[in-house]
Protein backbone atom coordinates (compact mmCIF):
# COMPACT_ATOMS: atom_id res chain seq x y z
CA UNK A 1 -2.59 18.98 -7.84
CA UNK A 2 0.48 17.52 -9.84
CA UNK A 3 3.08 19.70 -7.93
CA UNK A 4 1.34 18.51 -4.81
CA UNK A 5 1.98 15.22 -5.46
CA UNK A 6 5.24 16.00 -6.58
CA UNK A 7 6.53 17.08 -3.33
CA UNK A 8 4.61 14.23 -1.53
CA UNK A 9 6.31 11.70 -3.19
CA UNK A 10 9.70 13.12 -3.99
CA UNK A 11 9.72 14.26 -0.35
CA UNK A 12 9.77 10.87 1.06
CA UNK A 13 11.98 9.50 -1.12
CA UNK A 14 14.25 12.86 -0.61
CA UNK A 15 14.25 12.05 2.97
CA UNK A 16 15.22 8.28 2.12
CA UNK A 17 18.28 9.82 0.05
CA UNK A 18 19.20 12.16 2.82
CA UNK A 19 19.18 9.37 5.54
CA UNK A 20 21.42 7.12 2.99
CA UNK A 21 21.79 3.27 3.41
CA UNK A 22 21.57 0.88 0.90
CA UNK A 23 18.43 2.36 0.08
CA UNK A 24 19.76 5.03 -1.86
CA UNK A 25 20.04 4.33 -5.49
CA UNK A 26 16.47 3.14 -5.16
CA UNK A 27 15.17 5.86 -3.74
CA UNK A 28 17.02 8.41 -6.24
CA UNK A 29 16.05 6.52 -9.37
CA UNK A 30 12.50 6.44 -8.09
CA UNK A 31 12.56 10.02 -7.66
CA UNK A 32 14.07 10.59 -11.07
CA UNK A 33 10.98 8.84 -12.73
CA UNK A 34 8.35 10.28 -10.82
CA UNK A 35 10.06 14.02 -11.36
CA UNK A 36 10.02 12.75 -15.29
CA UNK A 37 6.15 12.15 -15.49
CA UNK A 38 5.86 15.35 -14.20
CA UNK A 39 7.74 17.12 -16.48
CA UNK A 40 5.38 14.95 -18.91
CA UNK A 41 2.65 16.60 -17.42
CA UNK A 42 3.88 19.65 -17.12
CA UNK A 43 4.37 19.17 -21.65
CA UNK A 44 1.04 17.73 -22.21
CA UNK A 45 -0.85 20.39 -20.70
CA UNK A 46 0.81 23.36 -22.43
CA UNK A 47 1.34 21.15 -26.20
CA UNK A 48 -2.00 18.78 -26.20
CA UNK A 49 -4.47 21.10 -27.48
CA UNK A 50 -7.42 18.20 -27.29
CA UNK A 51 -9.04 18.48 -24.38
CA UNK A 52 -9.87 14.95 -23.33
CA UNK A 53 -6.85 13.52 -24.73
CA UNK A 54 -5.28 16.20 -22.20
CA UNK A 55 -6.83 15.31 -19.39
CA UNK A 56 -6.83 11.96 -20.18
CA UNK A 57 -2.41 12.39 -20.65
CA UNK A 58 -2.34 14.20 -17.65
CA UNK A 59 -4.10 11.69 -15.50
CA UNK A 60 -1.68 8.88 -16.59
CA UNK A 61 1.25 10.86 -15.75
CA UNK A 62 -0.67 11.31 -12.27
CA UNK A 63 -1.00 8.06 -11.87
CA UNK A 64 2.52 7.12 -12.47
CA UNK A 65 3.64 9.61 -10.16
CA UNK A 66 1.44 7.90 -7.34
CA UNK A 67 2.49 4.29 -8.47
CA UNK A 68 6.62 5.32 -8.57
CA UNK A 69 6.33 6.72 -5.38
CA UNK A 70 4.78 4.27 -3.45
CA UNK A 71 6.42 1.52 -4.99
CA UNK A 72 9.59 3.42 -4.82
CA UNK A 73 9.55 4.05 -1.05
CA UNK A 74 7.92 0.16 -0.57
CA UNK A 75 10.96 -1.39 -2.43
CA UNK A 76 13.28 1.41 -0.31
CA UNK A 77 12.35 0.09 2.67
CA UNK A 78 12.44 -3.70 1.80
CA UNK A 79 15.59 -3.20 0.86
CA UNK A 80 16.87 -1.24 4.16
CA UNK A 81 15.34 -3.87 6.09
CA UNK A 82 17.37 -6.72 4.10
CA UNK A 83 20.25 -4.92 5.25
CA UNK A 84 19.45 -4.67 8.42
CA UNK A 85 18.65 -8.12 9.41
């Protein structure tokens, strides 16, 4: 579920990289964070040997991913239409 929502979100802000603008050094710091907490996620669920506390690590990281992304891509396109206008 994690790598899913890895490529979700780093795929939109991939193609916001790819289209460039001034949109870009959002976009590629976003995606930086949001392919950190999955590394994080990736490390708690082969170290954490606690079961909730894993899940519980995990889900965070999840969550971060979602709100990075979407706040990532929101404050991308704010700032592409700024330019624009």
């Amino acid at each position: 579920m994690g790598g899913l929502l890895l490529v979700a979100g780093a795929g939109m802000l991939t193609l916001i990289i790819v289209r460039g603008g001034a949109a870009v050094p959002v976009a590629i710091v976003s995606a930086a964070v949001v392919l950190g907490l999955y590394i994080v996620l990736v490390i708690a669920r082969l170290t954490v040997a606690h079961r909730t506390t894993r899940l519980r690590v995990m889900a965070g990281a999840m969550l971060g991913m979602a709100l990075v992304a979407v706040l990532g891509t929101i404050a991308s396109a704010w700032t592409t239409w700024q330019n624009s206008r």
